[in-house]
N, C-alpha and C. Protein backbone atom coordinates (compact mmCIF):
# COMPACT_ATOMS: atom_id res chain seq x y z
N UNK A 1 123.21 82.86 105.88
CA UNK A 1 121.84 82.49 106.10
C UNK A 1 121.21 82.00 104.80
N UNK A 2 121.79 82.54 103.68
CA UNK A 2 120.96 82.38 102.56
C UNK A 2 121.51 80.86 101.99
N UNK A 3 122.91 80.67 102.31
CA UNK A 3 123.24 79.21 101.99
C UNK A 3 122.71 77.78 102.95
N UNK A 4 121.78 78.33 104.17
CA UNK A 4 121.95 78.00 105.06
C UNK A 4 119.93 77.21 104.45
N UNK A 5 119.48 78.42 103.84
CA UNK A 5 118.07 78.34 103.26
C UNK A 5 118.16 77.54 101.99
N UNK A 6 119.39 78.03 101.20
CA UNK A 6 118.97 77.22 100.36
C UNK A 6 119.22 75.42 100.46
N UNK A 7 120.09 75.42 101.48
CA UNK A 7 120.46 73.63 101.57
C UNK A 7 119.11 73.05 102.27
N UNK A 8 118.55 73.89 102.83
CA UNK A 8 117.41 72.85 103.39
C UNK A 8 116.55 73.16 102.32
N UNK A 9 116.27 73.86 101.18
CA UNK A 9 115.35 73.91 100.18
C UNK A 9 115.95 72.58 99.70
N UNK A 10 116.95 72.47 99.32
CA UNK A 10 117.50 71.50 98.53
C UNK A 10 117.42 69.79 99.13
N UNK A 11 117.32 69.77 100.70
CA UNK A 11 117.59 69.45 101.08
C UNK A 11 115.76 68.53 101.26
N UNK A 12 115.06 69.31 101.09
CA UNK A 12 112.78 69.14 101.15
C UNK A 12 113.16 67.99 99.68
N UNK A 13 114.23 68.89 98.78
CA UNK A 13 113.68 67.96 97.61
C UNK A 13 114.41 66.09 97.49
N UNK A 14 115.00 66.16 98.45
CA UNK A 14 116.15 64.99 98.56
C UNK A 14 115.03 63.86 98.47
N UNK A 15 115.61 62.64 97.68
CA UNK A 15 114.58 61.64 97.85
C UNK A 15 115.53 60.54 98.97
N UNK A 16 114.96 59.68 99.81
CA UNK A 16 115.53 59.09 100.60
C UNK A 16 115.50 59.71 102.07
N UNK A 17 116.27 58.55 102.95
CA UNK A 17 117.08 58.93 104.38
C UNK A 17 118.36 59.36 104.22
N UNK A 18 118.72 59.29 103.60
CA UNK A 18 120.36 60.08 103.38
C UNK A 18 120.46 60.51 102.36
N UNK A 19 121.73 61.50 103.02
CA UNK A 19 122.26 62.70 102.00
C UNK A 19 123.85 62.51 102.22
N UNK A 20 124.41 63.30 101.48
CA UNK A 20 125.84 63.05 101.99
C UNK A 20 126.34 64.97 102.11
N UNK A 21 126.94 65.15 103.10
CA UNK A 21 127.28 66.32 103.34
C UNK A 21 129.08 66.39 103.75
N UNK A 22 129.34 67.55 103.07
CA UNK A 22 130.99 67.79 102.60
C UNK A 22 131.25 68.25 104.22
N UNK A 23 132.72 67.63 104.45
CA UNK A 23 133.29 67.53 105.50
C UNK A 23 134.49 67.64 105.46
N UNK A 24 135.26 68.85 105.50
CA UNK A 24 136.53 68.95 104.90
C UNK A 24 136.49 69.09 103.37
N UNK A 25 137.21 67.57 103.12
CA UNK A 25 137.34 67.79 101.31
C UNK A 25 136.50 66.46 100.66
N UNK A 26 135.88 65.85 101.93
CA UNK A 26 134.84 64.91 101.60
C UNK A 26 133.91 64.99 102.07
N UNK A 27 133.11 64.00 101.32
CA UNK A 27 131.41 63.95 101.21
C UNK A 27 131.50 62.61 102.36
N UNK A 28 130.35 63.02 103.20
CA UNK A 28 129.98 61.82 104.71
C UNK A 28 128.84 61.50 104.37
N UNK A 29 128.12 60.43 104.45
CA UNK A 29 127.19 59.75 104.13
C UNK A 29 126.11 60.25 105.41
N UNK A 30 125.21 61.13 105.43
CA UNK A 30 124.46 61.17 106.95
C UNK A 30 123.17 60.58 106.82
N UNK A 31 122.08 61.05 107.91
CA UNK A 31 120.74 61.19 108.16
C UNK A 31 120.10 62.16 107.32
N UNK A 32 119.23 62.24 106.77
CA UNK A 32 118.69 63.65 106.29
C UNK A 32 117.89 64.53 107.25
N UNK A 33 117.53 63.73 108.21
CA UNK A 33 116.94 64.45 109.55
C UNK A 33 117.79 64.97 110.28
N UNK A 34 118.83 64.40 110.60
CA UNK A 34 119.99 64.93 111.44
C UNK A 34 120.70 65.93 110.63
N UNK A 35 120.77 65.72 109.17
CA UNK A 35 121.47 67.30 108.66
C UNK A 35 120.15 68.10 109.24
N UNK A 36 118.66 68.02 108.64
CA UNK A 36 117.87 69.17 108.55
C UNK A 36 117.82 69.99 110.42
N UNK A 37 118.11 69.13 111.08
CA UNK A 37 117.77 69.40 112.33
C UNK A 37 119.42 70.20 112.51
N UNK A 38 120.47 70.29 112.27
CA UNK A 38 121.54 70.74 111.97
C UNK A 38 121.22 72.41 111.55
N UNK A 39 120.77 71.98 110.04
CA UNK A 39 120.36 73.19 109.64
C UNK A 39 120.11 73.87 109.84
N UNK A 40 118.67 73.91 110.64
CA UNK A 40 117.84 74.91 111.27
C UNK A 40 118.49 75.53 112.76
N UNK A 41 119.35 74.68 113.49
CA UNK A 41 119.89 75.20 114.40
C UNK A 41 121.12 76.52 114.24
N UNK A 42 121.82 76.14 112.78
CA UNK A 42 122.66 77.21 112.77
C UNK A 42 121.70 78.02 112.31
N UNK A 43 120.94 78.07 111.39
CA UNK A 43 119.94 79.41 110.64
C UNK A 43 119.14 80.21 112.09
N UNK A 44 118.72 79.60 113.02
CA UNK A 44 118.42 80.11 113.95
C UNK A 44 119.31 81.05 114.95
N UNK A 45 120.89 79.96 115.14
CA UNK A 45 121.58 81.01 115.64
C UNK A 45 122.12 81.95 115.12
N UNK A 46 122.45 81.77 113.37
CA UNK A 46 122.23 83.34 112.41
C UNK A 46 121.47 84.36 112.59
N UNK A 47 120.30 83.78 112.92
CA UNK A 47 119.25 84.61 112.77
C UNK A 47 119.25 85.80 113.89
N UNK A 48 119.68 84.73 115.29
CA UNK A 48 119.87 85.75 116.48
C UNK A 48 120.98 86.64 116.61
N UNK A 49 122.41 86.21 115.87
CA UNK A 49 123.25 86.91 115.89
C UNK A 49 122.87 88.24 114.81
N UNK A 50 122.46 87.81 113.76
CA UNK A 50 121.92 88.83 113.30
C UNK A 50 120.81 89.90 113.68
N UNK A 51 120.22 89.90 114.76
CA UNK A 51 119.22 89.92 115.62
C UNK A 51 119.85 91.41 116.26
N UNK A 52 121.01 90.87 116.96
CA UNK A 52 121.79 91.22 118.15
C UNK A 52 122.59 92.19 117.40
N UNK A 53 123.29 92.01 116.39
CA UNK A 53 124.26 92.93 116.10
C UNK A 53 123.29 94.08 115.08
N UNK A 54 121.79 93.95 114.87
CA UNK A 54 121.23 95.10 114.11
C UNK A 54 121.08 96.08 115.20
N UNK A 55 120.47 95.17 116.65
CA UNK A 55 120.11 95.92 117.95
C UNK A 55 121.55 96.94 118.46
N UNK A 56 122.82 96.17 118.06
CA UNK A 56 123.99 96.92 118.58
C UNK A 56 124.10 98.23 117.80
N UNK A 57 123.79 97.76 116.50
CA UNK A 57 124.20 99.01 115.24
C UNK A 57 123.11 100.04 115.34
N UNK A 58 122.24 99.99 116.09
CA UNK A 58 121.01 101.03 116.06
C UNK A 58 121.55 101.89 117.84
N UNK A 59 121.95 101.20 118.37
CA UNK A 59 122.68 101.71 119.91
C UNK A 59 123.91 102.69 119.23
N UNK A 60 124.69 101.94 118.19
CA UNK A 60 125.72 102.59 117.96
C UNK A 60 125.54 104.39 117.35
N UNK A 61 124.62 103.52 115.95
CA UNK A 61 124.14 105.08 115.59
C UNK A 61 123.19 106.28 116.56
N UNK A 62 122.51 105.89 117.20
CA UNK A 62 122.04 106.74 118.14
C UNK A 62 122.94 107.28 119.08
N UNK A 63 123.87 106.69 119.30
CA UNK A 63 125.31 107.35 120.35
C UNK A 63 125.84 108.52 119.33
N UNK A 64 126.15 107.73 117.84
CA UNK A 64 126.47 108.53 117.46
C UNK A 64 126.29 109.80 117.02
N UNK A 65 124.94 110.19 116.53
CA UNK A 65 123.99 110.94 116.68
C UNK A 65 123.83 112.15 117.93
N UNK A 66 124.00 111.57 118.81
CA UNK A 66 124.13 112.12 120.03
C UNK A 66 125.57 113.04 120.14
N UNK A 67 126.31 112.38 119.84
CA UNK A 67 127.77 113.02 120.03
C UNK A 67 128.06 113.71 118.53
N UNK A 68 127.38 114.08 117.70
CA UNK A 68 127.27 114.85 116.52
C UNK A 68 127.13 115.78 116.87
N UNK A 69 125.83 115.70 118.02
CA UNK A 69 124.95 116.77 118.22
C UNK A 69 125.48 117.62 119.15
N UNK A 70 126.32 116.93 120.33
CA UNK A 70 126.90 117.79 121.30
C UNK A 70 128.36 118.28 120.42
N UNK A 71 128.63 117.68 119.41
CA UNK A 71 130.12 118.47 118.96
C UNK A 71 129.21 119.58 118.20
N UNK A 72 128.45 119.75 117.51
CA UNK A 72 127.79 120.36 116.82
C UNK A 72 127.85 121.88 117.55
N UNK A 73 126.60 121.56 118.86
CA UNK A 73 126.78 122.61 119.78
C UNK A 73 127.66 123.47 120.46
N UNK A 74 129.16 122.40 120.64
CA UNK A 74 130.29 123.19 120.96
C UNK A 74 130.74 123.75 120.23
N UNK A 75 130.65 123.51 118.64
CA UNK A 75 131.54 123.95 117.56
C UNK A 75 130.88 125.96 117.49
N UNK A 76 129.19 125.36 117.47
CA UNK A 76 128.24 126.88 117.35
C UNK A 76 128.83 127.39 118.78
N UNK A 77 128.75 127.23 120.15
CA UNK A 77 128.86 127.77 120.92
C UNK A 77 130.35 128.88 121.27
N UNK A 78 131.52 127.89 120.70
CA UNK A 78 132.75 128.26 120.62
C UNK A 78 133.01 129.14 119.50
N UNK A 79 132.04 129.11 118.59
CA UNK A 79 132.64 130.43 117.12
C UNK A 79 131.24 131.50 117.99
N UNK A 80 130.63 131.55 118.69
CA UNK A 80 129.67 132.46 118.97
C UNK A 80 130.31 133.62 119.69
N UNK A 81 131.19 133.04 120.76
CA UNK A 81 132.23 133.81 121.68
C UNK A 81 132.97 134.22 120.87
């Protein structure tokens, strides 16, 4: 995401309609609108995947949490007997 921010920073300061953007092991002559419109589409779908997998990791730890808590209880319940 952060390489993703800084090319369109870099990208505000471009003078002209074209830029040339690396493609493989070469540089392609483009649009500068069509990269920026590029840009923002992957930073957006970063953004959601990153979105999605904080929402998964907060499901995860709360499961886990949960099943701490019930081993917890069996561990006290089973040395109590």
């Amino acid at each position: 995401m952060k390489e993703i921010e800084k090319a369109l920073e870099e990208l505000g300061k471009a003078v002209g309609d074209e830029v040339y953007k690396m493609a493989g092991g070469i540089f392609v002559k483009r649009n500068k609108e069509d990269i920026k419109k590029e840009l923002e589409e992957k930073l957006e779908t970063l953004k959601l995947r990153v979105s999605t997998l904080t929402k998964q990791e907060e499901k995860m730890q709360k499961r886990l949490s949960e099943l701490q808590e019930k081993l917890q209880q069996a561990i006290t319940s089973t040395a109590a007997q």
